[in-house]
N, C-alpha and C. Protein backbone atom coordinates (compact mmCIF):
# COMPACT_ATOMS: atom_id res chain seq x y z
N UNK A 1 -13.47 62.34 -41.69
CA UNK A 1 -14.42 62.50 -42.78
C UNK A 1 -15.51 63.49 -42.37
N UNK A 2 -15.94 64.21 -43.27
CA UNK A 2 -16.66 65.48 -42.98
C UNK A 2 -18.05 64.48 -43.40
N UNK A 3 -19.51 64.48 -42.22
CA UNK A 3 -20.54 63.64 -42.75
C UNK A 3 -21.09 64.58 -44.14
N UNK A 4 -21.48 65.70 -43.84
CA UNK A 4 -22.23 66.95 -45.17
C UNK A 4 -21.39 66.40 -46.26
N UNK A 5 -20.16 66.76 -46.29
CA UNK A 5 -19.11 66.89 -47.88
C UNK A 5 -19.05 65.62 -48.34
N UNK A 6 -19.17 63.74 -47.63
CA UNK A 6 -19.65 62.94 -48.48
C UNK A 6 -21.26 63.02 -49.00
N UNK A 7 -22.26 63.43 -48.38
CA UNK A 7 -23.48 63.03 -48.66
C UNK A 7 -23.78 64.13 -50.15
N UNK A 8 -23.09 65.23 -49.81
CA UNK A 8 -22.89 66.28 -50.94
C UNK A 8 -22.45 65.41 -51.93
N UNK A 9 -21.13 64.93 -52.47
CA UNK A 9 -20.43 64.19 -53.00
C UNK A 9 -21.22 63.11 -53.48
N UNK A 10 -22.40 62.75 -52.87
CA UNK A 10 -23.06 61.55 -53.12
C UNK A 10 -24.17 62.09 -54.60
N UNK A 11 -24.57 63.51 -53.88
CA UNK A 11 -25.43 64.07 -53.98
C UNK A 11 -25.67 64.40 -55.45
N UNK A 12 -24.34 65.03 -55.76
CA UNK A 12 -23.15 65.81 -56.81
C UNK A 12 -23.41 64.47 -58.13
N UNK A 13 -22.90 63.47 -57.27
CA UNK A 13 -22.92 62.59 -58.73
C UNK A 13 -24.08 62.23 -59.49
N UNK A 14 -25.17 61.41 -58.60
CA UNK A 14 -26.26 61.55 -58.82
C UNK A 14 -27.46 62.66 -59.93
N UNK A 15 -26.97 64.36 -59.12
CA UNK A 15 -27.20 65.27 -60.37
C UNK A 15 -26.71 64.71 -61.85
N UNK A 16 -25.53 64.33 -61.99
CA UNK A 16 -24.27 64.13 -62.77
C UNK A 16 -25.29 63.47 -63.36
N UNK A 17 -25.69 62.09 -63.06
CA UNK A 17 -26.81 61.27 -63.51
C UNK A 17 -27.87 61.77 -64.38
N UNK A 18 -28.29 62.49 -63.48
CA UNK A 18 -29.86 63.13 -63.32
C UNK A 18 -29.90 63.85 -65.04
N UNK A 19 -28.50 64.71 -64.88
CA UNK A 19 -28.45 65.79 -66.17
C UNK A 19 -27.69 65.31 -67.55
N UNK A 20 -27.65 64.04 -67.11
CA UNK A 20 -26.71 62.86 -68.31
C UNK A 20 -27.53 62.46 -69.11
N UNK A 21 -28.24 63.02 -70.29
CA UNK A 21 -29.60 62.11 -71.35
C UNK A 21 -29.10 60.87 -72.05
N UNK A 22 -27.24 60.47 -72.05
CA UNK A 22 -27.10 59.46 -72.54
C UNK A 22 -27.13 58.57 -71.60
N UNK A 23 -26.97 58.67 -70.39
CA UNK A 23 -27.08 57.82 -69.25
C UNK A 23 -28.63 57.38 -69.19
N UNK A 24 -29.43 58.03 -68.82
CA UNK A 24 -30.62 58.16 -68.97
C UNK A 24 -31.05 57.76 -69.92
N UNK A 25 -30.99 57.96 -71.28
CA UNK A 25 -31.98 56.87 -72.01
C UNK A 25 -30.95 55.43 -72.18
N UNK A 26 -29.87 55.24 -71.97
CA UNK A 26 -28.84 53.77 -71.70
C UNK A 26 -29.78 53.14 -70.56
N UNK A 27 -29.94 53.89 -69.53
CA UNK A 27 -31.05 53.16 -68.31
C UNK A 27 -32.29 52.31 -69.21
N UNK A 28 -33.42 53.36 -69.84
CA UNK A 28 -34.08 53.16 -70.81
C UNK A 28 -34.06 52.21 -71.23
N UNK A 29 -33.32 52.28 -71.99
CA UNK A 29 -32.64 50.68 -73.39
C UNK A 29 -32.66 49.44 -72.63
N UNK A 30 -31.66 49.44 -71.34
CA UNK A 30 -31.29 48.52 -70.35
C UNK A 30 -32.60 47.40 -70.58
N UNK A 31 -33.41 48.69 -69.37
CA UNK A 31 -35.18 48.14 -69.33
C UNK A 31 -35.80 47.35 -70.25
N UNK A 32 -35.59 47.87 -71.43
CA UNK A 32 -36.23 47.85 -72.79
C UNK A 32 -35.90 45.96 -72.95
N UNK A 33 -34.55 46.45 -73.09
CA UNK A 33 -33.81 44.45 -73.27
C UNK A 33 -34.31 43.62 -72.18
N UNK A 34 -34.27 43.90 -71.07
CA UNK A 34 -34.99 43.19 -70.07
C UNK A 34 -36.33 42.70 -70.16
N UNK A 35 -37.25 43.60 -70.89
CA UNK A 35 -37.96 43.68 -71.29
C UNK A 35 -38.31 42.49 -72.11
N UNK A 36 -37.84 42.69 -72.90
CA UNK A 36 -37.76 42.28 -74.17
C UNK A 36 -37.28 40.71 -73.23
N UNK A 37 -36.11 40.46 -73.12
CA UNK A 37 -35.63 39.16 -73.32
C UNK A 37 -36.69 38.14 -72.38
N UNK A 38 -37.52 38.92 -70.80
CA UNK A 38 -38.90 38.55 -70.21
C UNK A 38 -39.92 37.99 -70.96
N UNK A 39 -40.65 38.89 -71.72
CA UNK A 39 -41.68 38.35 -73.04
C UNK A 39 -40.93 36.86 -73.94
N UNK A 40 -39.85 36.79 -74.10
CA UNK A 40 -39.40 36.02 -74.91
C UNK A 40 -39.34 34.85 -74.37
N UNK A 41 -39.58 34.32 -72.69
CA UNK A 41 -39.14 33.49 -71.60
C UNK A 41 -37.77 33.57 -71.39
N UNK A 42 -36.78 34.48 -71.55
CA UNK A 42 -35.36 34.34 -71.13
C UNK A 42 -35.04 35.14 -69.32
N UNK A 43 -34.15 35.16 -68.87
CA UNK A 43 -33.96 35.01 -67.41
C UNK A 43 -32.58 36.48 -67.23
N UNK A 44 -32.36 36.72 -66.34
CA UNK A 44 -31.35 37.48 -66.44
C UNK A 44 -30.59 37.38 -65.35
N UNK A 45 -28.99 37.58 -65.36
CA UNK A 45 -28.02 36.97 -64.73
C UNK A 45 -27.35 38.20 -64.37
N UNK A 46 -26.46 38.18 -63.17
CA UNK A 46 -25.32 39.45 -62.71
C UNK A 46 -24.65 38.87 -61.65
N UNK A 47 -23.61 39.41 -61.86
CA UNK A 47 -22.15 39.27 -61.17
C UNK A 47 -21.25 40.22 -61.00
N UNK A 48 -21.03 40.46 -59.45
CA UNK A 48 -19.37 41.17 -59.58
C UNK A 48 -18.84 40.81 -58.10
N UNK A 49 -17.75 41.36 -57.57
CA UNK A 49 -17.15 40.91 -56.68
C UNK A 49 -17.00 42.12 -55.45
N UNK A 50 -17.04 41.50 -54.31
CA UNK A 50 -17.34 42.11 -53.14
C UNK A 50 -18.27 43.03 -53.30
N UNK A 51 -18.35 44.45 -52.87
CA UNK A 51 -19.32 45.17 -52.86
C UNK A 51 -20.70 44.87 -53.73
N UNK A 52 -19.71 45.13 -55.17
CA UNK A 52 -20.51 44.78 -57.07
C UNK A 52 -21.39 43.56 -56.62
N UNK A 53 -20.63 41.99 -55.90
CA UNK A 53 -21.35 41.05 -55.57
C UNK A 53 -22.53 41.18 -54.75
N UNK A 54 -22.61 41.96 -53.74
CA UNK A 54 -23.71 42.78 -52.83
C UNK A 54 -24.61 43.28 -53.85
N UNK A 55 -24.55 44.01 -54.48
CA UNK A 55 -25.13 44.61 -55.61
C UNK A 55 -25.83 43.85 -56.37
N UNK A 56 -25.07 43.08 -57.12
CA UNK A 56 -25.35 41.79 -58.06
C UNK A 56 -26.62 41.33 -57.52
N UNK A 57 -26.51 40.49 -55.99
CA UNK A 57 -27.30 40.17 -55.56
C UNK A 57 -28.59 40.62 -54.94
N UNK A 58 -28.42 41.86 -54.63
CA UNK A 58 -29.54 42.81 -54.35
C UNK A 58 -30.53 43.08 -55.42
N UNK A 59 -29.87 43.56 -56.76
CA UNK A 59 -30.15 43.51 -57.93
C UNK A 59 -31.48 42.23 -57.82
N UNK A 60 -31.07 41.12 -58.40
CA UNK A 60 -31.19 39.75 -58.76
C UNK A 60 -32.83 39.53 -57.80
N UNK A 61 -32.26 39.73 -56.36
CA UNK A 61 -33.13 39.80 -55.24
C UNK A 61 -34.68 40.81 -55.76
N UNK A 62 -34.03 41.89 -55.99
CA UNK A 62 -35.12 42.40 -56.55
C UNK A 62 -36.41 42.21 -57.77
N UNK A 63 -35.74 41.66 -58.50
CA UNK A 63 -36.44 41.33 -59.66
C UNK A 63 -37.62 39.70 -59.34
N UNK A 64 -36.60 38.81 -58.71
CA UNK A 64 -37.08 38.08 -57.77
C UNK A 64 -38.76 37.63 -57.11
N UNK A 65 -38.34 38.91 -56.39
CA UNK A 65 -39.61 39.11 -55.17
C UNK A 65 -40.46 40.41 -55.79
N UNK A 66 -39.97 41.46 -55.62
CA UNK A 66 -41.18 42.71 -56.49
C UNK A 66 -40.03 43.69 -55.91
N UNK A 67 -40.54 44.83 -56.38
CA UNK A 67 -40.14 46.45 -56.39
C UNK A 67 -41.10 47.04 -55.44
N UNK A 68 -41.74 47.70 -56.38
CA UNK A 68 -43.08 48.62 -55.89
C UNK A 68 -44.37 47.71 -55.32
N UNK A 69 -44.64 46.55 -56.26
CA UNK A 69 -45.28 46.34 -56.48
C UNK A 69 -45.60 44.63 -56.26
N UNK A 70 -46.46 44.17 -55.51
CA UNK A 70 -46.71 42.96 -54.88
C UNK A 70 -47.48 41.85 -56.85
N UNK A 71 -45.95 41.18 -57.06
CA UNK A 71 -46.52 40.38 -58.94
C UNK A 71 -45.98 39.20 -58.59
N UNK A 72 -46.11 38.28 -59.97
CA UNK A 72 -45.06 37.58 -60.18
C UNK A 72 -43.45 37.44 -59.99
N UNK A 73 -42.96 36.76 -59.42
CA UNK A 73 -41.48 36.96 -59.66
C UNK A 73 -40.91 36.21 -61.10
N UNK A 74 -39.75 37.09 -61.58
CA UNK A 74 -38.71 37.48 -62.70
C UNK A 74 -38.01 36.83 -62.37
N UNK A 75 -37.25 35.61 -63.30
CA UNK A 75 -36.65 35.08 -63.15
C UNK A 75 -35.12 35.77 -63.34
N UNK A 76 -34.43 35.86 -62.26
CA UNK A 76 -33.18 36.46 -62.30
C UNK A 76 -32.10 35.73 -61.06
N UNK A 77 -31.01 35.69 -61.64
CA UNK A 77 -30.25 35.04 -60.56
C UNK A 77 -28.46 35.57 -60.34
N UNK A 78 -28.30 35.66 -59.48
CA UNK A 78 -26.99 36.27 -59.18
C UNK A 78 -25.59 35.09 -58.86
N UNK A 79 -24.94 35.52 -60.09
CA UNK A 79 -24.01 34.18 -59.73
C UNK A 79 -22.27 33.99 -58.87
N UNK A 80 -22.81 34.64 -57.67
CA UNK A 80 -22.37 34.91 -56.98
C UNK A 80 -22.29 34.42 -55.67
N UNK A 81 -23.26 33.57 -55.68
CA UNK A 81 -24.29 33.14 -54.02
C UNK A 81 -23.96 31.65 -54.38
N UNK A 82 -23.57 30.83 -55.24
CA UNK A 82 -23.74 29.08 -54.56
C UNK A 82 -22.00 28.53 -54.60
N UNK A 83 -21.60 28.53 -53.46
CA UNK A 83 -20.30 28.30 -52.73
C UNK A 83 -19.99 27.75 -53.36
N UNK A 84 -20.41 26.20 -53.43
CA UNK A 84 -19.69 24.99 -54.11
C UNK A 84 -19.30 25.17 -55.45
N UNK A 85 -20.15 25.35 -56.19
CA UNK A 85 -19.96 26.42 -57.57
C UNK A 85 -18.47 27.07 -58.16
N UNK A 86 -18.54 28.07 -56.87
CA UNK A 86 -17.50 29.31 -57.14
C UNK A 86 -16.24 28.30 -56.69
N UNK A 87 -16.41 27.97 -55.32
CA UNK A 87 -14.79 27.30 -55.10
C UNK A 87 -14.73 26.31 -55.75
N UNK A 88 -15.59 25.31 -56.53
CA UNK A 88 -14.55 24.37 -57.34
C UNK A 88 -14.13 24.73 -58.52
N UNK A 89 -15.03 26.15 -58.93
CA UNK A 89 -14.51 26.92 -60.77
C UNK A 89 -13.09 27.61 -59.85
N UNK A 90 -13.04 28.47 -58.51
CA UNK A 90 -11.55 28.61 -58.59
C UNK A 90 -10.73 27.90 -58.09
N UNK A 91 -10.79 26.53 -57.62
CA UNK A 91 -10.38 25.60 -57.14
C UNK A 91 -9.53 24.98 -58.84
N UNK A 92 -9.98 24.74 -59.69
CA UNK A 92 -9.97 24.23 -60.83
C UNK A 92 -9.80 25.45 -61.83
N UNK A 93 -10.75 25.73 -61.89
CA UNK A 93 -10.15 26.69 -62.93
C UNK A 93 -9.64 28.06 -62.93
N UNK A 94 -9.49 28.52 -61.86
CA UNK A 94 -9.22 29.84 -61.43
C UNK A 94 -10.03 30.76 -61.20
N UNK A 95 -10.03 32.18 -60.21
CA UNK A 95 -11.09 32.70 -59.65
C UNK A 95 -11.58 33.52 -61.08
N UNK A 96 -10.49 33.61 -61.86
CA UNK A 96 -10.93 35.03 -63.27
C UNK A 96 -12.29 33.65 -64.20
N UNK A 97 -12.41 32.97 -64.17
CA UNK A 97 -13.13 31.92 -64.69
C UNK A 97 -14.82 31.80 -63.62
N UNK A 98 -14.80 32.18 -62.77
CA UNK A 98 -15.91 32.06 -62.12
C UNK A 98 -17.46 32.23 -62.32
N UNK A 99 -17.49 33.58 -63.49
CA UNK A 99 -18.53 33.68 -63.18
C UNK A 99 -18.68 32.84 -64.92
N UNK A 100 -17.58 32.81 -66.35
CA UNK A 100 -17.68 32.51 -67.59
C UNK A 100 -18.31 31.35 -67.43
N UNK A 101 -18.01 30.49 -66.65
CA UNK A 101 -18.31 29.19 -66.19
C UNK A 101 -19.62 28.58 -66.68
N UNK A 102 -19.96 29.26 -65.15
CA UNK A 102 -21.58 29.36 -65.07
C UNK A 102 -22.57 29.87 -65.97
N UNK A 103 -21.89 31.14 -67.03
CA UNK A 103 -22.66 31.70 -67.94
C UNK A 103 -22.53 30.45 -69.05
N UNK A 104 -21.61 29.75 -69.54
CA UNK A 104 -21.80 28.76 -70.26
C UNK A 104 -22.51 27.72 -70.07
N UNK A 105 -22.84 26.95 -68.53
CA UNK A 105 -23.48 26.18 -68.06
C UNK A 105 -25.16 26.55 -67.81
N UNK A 106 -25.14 27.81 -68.24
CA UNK A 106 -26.58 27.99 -67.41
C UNK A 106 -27.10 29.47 -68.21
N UNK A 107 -26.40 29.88 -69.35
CA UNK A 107 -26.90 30.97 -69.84
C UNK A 107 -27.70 30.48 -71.16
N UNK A 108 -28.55 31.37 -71.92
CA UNK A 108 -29.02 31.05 -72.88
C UNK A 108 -29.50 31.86 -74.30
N UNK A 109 -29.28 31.99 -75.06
CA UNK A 109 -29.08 33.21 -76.03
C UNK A 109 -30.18 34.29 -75.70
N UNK A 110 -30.64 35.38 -75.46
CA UNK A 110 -31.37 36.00 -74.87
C UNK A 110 -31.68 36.42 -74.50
N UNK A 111 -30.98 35.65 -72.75
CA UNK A 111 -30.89 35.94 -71.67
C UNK A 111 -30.00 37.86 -71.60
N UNK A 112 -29.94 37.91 -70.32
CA UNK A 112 -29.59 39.51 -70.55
C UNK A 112 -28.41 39.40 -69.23
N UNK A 113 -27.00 39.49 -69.45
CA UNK A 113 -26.45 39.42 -68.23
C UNK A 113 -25.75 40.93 -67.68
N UNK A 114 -25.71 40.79 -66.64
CA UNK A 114 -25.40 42.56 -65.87
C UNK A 114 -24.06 42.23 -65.27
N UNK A 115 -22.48 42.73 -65.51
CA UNK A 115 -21.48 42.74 -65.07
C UNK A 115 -21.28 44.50 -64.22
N UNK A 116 -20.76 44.05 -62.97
CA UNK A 116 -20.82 44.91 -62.42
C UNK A 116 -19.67 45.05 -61.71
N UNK A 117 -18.64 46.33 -61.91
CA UNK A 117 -17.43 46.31 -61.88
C UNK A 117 -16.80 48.26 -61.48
N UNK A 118 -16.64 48.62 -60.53
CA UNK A 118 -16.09 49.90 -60.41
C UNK A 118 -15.10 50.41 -60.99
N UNK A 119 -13.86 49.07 -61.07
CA UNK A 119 -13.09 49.70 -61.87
C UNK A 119 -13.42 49.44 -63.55
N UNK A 120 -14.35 48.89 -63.79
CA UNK A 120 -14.31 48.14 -65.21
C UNK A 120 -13.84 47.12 -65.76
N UNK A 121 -12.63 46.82 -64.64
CA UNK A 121 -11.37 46.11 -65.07
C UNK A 121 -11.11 44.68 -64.48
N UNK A 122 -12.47 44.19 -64.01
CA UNK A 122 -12.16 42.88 -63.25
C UNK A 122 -12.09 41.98 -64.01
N UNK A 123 -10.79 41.03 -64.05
CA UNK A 123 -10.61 39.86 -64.98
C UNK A 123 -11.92 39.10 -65.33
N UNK A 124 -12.44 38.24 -64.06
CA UNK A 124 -13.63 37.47 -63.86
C UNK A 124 -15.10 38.15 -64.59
N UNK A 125 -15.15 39.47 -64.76
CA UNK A 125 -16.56 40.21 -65.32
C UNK A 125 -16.05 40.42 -66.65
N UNK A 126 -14.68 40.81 -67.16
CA UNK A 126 -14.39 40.88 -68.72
C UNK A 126 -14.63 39.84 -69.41
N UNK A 127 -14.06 38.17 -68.72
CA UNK A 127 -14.13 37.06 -69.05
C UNK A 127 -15.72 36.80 -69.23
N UNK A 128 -16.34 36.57 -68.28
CA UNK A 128 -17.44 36.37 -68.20
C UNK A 128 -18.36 37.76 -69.34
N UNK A 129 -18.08 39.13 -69.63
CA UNK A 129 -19.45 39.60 -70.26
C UNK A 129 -18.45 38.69 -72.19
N UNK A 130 -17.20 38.26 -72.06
CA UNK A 130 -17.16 37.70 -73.59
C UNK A 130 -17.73 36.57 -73.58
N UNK A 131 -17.83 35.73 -72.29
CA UNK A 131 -18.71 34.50 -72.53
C UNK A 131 -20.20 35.27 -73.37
N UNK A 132 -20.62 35.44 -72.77
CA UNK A 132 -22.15 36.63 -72.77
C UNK A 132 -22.14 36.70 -73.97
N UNK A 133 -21.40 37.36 -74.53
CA UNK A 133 -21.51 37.97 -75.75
C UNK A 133 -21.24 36.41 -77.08
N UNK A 134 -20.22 35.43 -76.54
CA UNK A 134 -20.70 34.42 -77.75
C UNK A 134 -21.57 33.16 -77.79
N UNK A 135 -22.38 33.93 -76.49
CA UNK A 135 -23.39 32.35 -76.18
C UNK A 135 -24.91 33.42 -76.69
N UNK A 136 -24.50 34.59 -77.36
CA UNK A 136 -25.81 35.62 -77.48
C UNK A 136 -26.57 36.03 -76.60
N UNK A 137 -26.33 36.59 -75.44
CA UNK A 137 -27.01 37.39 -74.58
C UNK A 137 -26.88 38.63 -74.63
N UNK A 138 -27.51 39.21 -73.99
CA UNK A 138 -27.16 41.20 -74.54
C UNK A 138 -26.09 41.17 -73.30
N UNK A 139 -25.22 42.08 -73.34
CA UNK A 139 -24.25 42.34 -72.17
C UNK A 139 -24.46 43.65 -71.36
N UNK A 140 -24.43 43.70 -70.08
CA UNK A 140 -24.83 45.35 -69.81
C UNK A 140 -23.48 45.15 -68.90
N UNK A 141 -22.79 46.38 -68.62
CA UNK A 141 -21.83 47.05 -67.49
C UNK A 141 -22.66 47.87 -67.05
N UNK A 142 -21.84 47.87 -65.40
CA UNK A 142 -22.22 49.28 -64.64
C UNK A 142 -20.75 49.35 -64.13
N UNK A 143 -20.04 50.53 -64.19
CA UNK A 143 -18.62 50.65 -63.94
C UNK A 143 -18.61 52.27 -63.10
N UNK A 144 -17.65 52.88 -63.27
CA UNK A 144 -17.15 53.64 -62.86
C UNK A 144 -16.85 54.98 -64.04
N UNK A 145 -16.04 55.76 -63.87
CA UNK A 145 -16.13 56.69 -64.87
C UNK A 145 -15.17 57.07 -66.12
N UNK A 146 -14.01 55.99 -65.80
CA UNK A 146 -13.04 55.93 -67.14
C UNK A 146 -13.84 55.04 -67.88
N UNK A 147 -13.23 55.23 -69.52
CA UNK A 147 -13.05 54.71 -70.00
C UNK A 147 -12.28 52.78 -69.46
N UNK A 148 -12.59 51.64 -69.90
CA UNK A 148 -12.37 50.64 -69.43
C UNK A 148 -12.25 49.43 -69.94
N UNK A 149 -12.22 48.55 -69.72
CA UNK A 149 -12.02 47.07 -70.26
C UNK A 149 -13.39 46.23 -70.89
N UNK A 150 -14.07 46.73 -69.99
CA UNK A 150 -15.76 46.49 -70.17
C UNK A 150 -16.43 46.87 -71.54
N UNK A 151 -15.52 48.17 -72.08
CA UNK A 151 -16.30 49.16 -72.93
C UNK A 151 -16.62 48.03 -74.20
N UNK A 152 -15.88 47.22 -74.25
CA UNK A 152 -15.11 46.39 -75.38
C UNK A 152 -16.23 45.32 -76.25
N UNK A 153 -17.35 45.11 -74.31
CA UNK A 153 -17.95 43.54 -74.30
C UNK A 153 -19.08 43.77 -73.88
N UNK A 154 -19.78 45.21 -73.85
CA UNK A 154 -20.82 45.34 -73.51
C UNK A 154 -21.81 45.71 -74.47
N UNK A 155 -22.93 45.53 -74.84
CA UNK A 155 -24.01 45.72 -75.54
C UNK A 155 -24.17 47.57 -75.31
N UNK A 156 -24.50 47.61 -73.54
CA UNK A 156 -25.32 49.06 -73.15
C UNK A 156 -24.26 48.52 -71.92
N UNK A 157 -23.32 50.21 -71.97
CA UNK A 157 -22.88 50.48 -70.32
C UNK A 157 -23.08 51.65 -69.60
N UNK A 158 -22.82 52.19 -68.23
CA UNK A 158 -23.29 53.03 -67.53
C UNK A 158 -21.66 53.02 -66.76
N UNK A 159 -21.08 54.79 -66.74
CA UNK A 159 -20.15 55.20 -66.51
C UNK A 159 -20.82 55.94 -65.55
N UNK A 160 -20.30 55.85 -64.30
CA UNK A 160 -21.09 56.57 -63.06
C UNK A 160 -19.80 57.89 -63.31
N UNK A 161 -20.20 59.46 -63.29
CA UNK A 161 -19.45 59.79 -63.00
C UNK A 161 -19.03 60.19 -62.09
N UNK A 162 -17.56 59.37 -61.27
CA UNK A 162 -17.05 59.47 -60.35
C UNK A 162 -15.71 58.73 -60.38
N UNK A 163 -14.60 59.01 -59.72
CA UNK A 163 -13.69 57.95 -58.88
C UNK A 163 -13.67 57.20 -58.18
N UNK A 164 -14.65 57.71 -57.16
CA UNK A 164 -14.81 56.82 -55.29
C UNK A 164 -15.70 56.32 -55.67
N UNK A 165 -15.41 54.69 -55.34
CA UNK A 165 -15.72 53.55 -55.33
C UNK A 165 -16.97 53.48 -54.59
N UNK A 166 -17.09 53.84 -53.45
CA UNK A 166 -18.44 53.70 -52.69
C UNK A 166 -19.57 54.35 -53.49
N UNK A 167 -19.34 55.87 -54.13
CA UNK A 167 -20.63 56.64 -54.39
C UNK A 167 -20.64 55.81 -55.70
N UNK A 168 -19.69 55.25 -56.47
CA UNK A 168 -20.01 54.64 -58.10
C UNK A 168 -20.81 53.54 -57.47
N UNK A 169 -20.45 52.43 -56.03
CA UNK A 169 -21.59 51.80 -55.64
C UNK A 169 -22.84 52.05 -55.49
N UNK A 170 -22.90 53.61 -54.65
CA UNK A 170 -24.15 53.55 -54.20
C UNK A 170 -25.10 54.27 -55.57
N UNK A 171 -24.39 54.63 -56.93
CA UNK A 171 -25.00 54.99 -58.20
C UNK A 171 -25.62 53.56 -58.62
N UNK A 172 -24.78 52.48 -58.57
CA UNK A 172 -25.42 51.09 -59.51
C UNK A 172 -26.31 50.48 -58.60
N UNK A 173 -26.50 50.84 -57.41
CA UNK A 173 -27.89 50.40 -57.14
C UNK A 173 -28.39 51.20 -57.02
N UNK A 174 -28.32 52.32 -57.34
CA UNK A 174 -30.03 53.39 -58.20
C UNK A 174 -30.08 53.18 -58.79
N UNK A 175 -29.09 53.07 -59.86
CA UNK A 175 -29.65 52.63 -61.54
C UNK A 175 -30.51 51.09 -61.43
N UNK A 176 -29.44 50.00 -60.46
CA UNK A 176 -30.83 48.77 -60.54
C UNK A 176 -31.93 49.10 -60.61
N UNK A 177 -32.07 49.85 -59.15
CA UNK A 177 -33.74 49.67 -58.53
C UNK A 177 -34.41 50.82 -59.92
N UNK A 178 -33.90 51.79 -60.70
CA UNK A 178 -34.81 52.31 -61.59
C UNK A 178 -34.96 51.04 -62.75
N UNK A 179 -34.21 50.18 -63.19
CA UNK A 179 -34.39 49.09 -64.65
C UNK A 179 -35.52 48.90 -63.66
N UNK A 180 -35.14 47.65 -62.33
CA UNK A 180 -36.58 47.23 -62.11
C UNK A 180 -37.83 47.88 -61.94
N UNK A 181 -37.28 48.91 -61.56
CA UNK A 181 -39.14 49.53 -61.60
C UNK A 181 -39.69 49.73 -63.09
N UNK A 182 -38.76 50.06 -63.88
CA UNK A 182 -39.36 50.43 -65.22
C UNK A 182 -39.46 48.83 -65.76
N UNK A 183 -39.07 47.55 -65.48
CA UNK A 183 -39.65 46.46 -65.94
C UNK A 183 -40.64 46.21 -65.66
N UNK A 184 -40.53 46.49 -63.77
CA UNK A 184 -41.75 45.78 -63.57
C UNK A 184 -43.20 46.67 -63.87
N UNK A 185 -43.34 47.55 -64.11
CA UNK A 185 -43.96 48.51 -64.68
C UNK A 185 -44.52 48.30 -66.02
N UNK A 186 -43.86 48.02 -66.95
CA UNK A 186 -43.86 47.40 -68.10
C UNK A 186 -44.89 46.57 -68.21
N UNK A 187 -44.13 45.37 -67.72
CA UNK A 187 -44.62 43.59 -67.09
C UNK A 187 -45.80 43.54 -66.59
N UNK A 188 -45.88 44.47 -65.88
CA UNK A 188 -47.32 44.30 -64.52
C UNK A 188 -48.42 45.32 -64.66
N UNK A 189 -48.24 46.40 -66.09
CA UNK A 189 -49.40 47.44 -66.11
C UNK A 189 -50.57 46.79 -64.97
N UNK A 190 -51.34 47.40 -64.21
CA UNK A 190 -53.07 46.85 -64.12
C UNK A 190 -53.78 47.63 -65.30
């Protein structure tokens, strides 16, 4: 692996981002619902698997504790992190059921949930953003750059453009850390 030609590559997509105004105001909107569903007392939820789950939870983590800025913490939670949880929904009901589960047990019309998926196409995040969508929560994707399964069940999605899996990773946590700053920004004027 050449170190320059990935960080270029990293670099490359990012522009891609940068010069995307539908991406860019979709970021916007994101915020906006977050926003929005905060003022209202609703909470916000995300999930995806391996890496996406890293993500998910970083995400979640963030909103949490603070950004920029030493506030209140945002109620947000990543449903990804409580063991017992996950292995008895795939113990019982199968792993594609994992996260729908929990969004039925613990979601609430409002609420704002974040499926996070490279290929678009993960059983468990399709399942789970249709839970989302008939318990009334807004649905957001962060995927990759086809067209996808996601497109179907999401409120607002974000098509990183790319193939490789790592840089579409390391795109959905820029796009996190910009929603949270523009929430908490929002939320926390002085």
């Amino acid at each position: 692996m050449d170190i320059k030609s990935y960080i270029q590559t990293s670099i490359d997509t990012k522009s891609k981002i940068l010069n995307n105004d539908d991406i860019i105001l979709t970021i916007k909107s994101i915020a906006e619902e977050i926003i929005k569903s905060y003022k209202n007392g609703n909470k916000l939820l995300t999930a995806g698997n391996g890496g996406s789950a890293a993500d998910a939870q970083h995400i979640a983590g963030e909103f949490v504790l603070k950004f920029f800025m030493d506030r209140p913490g945002l109620s947000a939670f990543a449903l990804t992190t409580d063991t017992s949880v996950l292995t008895s929904i795939g113990n019982d009901c199968g792993f594609e059921n994992l996260f729908a589960k929990q969004i039925q047990a613990n979601a609430n019309k409002g609420d704002v949930f974040i499926g996070i998926s490279t290929s678009g196409n993960s059983k468990n995040i399709i399942i789970a953003l249709e839970e989302a969508q008939n318990k009334g929560l807004t649905t957001v994707g962060l995927t990759g750059s086809d067209k996808c399964e996601m497109d179907k069940y999401c409120d607002y999605i974000i098509h990183v453009p790319s193939s490789l899996t790592p840089i579409i990773q390391e795109s959905h946590i820029m796009i996190g850390h910009i929603i949270c700053a523009l929430v908490e920004e929002t939320m926390f004027k002085k």
